[in-house]
C-alpha atoms as a PDB file:
ATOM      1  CA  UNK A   1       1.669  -5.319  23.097  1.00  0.00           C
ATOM      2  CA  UNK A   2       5.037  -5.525  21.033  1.00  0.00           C
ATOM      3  CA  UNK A   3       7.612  -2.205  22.025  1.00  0.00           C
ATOM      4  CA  UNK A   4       8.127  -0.297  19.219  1.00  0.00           C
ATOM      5  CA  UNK A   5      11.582   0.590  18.255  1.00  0.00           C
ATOM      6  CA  UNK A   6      12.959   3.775  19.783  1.00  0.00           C
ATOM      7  CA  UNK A   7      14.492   4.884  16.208  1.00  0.00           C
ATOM      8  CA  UNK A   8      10.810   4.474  14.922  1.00  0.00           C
ATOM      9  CA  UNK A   9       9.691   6.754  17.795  1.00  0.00           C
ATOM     10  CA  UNK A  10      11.938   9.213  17.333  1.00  0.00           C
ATOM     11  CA  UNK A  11      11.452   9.535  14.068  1.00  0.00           C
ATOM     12  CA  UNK A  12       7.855   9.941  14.209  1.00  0.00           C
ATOM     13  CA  UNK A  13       8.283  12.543  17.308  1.00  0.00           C
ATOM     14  CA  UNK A  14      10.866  14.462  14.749  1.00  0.00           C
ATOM     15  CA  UNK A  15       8.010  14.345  11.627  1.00  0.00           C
ATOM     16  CA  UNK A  16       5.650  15.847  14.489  1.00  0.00           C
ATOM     17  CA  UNK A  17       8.496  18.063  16.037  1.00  0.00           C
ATOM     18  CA  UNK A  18       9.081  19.505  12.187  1.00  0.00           C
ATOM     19  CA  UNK A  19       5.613  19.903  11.556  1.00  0.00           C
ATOM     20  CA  UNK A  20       4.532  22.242  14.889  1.00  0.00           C
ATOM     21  CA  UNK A  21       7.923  24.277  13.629  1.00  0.00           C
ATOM     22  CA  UNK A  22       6.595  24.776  10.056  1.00  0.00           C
ATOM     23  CA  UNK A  23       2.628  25.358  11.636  1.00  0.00           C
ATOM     24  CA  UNK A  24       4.314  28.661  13.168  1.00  0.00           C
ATOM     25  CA  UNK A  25       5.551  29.870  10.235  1.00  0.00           C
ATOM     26  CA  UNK A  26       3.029  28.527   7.343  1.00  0.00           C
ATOM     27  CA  UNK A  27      -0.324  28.487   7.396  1.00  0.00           C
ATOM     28  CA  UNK A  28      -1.229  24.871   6.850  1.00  0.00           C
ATOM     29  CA  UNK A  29      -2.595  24.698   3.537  1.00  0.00           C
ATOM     30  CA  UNK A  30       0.717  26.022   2.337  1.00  0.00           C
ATOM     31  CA  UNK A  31       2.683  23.630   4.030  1.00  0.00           C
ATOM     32  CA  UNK A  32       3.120  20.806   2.064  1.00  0.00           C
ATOM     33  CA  UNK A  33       4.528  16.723   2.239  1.00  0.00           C
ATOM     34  CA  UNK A  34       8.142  18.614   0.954  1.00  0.00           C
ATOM     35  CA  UNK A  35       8.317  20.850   3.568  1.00  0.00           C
ATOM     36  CA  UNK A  36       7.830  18.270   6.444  1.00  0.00           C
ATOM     37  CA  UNK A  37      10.107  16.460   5.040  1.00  0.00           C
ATOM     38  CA  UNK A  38      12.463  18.723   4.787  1.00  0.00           C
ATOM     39  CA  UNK A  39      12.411  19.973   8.004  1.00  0.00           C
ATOM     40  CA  UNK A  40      12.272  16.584   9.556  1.00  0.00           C
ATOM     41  CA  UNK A  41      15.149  15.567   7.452  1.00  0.00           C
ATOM     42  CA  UNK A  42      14.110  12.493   6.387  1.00  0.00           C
ATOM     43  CA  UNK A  43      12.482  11.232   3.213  1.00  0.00           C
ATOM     44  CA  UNK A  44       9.050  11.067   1.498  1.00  0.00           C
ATOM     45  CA  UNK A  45       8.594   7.410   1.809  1.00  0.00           C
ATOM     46  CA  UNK A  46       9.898   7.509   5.841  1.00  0.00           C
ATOM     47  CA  UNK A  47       6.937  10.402   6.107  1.00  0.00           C
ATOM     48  CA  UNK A  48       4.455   7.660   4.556  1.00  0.00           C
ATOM     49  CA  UNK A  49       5.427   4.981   6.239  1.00  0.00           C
ATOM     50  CA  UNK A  50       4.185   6.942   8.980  1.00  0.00           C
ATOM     51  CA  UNK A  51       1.282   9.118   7.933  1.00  0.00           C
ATOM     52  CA  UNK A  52      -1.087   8.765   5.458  1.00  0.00           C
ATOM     53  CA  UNK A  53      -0.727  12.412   4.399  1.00  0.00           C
ATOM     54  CA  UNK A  54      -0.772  15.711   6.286  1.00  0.00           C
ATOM     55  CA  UNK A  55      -4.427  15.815   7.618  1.00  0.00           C
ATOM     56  CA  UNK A  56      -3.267  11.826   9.094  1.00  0.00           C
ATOM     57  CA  UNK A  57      -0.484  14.246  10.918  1.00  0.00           C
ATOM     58  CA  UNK A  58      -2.903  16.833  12.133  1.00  0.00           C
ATOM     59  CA  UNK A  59      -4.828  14.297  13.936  1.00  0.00           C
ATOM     60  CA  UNK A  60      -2.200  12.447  15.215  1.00  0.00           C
ATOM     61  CA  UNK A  61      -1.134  15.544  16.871  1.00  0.00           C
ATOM     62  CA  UNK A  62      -4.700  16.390  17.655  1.00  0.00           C
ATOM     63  CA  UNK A  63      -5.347  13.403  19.270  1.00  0.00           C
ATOM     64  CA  UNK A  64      -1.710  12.412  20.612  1.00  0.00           C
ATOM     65  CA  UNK A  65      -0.007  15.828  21.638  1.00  0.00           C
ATOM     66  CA  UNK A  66      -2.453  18.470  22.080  1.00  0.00           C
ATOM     67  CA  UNK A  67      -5.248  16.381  24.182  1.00  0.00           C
ATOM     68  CA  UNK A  68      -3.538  13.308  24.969  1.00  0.00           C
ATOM     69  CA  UNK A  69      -3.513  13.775  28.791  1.00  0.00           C
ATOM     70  CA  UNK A  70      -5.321  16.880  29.317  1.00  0.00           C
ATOM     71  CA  UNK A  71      -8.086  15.588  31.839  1.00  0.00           C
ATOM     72  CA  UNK A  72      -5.114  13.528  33.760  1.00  0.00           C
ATOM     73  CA  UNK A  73      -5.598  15.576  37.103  1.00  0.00           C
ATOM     74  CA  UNK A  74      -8.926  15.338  36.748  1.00  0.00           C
ATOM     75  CA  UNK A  75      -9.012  11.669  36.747  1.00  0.00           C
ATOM     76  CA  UNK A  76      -7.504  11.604  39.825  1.00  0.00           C
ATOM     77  CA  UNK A  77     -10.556  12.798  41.802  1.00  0.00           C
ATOM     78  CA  UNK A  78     -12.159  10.711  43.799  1.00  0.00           C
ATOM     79  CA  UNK A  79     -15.664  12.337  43.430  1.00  0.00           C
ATOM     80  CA  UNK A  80     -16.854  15.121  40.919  1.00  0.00           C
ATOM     81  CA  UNK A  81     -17.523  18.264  43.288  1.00  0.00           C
ATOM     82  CA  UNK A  82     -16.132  22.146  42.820  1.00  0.00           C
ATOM     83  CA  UNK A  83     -12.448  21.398  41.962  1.00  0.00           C
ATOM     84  CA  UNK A  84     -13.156  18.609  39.518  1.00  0.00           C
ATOM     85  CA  UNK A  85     -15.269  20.998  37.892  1.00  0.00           C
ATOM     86  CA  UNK A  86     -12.826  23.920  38.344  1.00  0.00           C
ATOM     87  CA  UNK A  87      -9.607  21.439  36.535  1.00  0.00           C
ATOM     88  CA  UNK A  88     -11.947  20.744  34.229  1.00  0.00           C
ATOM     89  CA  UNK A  89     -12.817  24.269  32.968  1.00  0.00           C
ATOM     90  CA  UNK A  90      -9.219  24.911  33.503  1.00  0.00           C
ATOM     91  CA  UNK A  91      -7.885  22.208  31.646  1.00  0.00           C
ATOM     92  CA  UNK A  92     -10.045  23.335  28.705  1.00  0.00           C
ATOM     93  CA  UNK A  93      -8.954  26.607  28.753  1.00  0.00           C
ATOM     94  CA  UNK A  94      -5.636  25.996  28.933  1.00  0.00           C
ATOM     95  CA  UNK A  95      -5.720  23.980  25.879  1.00  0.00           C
ATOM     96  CA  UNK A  96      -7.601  26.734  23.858  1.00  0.00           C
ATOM     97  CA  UNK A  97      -4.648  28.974  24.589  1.00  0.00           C
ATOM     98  CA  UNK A  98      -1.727  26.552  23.519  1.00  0.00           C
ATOM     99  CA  UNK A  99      -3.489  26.105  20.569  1.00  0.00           C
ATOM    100  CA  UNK A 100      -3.924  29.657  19.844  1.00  0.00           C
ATOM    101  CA  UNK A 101      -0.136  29.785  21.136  1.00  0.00           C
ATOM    102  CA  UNK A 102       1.249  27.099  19.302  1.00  0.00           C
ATOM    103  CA  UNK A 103      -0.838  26.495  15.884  1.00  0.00           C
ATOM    104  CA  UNK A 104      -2.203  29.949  15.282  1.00  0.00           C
ATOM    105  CA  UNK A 105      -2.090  29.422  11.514  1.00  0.00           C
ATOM    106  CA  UNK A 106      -3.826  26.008  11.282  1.00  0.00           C
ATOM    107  CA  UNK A 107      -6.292  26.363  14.222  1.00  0.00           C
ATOM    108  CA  UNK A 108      -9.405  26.164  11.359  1.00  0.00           C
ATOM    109  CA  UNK A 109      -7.808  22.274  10.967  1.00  0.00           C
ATOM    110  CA  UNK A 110      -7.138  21.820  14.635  1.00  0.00           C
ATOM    111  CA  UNK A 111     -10.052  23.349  16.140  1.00  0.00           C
ATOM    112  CA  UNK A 112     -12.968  21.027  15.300  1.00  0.00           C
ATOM    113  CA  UNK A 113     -11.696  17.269  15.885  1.00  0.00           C
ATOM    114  CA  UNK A 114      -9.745  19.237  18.856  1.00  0.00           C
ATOM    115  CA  UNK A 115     -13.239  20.338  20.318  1.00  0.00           C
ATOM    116  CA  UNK A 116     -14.829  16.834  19.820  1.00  0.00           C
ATOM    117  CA  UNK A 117     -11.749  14.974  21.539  1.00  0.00           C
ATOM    118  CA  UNK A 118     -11.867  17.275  24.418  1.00  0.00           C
ATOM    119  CA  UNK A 119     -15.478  16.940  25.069  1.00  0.00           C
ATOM    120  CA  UNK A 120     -14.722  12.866  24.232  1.00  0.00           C
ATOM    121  CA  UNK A 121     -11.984  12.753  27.141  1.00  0.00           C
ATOM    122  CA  UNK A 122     -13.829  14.798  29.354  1.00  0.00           C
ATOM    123  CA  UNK A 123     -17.203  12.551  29.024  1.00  0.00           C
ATOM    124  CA  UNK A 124     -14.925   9.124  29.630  1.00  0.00           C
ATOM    125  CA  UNK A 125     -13.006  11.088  32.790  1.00  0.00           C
ATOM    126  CA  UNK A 126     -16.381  11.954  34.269  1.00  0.00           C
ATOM    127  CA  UNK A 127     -18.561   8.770  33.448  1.00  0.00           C
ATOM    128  CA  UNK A 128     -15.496   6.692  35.135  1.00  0.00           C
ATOM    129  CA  UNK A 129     -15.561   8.937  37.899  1.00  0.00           C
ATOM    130  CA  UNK A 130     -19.679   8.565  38.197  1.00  0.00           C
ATOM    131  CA  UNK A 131     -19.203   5.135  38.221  1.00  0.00           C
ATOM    132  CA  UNK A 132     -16.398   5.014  41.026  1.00  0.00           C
ATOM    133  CA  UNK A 133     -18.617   6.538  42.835  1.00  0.00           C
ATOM    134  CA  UNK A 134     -22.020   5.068  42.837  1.00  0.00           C
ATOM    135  CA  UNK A 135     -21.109   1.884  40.930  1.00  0.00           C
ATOM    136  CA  UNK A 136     -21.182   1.123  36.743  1.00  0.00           C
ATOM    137  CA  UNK A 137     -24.991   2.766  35.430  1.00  0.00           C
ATOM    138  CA  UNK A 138     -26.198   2.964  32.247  1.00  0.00           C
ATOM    139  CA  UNK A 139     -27.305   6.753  32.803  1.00  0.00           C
ATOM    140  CA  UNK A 140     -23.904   7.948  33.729  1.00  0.00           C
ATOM    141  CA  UNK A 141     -22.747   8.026  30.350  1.00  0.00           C
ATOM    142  CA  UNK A 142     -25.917  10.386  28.758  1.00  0.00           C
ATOM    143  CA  UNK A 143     -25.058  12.253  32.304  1.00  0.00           C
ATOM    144  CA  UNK A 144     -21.008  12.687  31.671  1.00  0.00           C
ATOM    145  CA  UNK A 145     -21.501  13.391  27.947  1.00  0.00           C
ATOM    146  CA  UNK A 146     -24.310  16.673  29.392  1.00  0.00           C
ATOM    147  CA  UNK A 147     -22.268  17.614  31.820  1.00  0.00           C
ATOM    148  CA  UNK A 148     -18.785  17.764  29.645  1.00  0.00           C
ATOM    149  CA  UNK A 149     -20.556  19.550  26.741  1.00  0.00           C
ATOM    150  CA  UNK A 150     -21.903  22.079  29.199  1.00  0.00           C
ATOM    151  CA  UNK A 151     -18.428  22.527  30.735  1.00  0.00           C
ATOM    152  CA  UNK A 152     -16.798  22.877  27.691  1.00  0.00           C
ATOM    153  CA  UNK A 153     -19.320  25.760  26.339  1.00  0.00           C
ATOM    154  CA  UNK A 154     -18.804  27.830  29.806  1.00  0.00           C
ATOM    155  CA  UNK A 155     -14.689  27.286  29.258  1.00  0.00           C
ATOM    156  CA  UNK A 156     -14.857  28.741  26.071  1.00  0.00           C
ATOM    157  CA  UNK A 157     -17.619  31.298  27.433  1.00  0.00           C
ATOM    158  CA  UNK A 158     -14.784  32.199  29.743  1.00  0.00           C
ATOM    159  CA  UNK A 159     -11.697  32.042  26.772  1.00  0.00           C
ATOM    160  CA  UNK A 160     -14.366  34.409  24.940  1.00  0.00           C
ATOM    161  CA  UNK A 161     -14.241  37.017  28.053  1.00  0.00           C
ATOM    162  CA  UNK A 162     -18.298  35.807  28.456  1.00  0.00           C
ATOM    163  CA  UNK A 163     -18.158  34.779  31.437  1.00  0.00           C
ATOM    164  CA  UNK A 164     -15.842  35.104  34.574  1.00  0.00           C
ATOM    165  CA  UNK A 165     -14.119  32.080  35.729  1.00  0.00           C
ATOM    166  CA  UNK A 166     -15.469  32.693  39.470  1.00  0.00           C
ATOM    167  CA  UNK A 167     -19.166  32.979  38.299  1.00  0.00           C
ATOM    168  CA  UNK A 168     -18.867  29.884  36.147  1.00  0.00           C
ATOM    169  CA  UNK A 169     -17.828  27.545  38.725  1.00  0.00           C
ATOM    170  CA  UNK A 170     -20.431  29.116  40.852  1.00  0.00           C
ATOM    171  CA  UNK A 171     -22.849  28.123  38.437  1.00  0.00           C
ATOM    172  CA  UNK A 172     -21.949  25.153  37.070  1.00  0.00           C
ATOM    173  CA  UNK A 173     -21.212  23.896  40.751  1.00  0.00           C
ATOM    174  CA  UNK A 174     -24.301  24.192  41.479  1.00  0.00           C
ATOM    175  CA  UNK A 175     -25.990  22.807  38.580  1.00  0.00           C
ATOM    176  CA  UNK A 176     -24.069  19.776  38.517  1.00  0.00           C
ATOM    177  CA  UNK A 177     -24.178  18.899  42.017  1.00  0.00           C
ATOM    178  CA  UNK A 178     -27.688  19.330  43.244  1.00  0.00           C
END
């Protein structure tokens, strides 16, 4: 894989730095290609050459800032028992909140692809931890996707004020492992 040039990284981080500025100010649908711009201080054709437009940007930040690495501690389980579960839900949670935090006025963009990648990462973490631990099986992919779905619902359950954090490992605990 060829290294990309750091001035081509750095631009695209400052295109992604200007636009999380401008998402806590604007709402996103009156933020437009200008305004990036602007605050990136570079040029429309510097913005294209790396986005397609501003929904391209959303879900590069989606999918590259907000939930790049968010199941990273989980991965590094050796089994799935109460604290994978417990990162998990926590993981999850805390990602509701930054984005509440950090893109209050464009969460109705954010929110849905952000869901689906979560519960994406979450299935792949889990179905690679299945199979470390009783070898590749078709199964453990229907099995990871059930069990992530589930765990994200409780999270939120317990963003929502639904459900306690202490209950819901409780429950999903022992759900998932017996």
């Amino acid at each position: 894989m060829k290294k990309q040039d750091p001035r081509i990284q750095r631009t695209r981080q400052n295109i992604i730095n200007g636009f999380m500025r401008l998402i806590k100010q604007k709402d996103f649908s009156d933020i437009s290609i200008a305004d990036i711009t602007q605050e990136a201080e570079i040029n429309r054709s510097t913005f294209y050459y790396h986005f397609m437009d501003k929904y391209d940007l959303i879900d590069v930040i989606q999918r590259e800032v907000l939930t790049k690495e968010i199941f990273k501690e989980v991965a590094l389980q050796e089994v799935i028992d109460e604290q994978t579960i417990i990162m998990s839900l926590q993981a999850i949670m805390n990602s509701q909140t930054n984005l509440a935090l950090h893109c209050q006025r464009a969460v109705k963009e954010f929110k849905p692809k952000m869901d689906y990648e979560i519960k994406q990462r979450l299935t792949e973490t889990l179905q690679t931890l299945l199979d470390n631990e009783h070898g590749a099986k078709e199964e453990h992919y229907l099995l990871a996707t059930f069990w992530s779905w589930g765990i994200y619902g409780v999270a939120i359950a317990c963003v929502e004020g639904k459900e306690t954090l202490h209950t819901a490992v409780n429950r999903l605990t022992t759900m998932i492992l017996s």
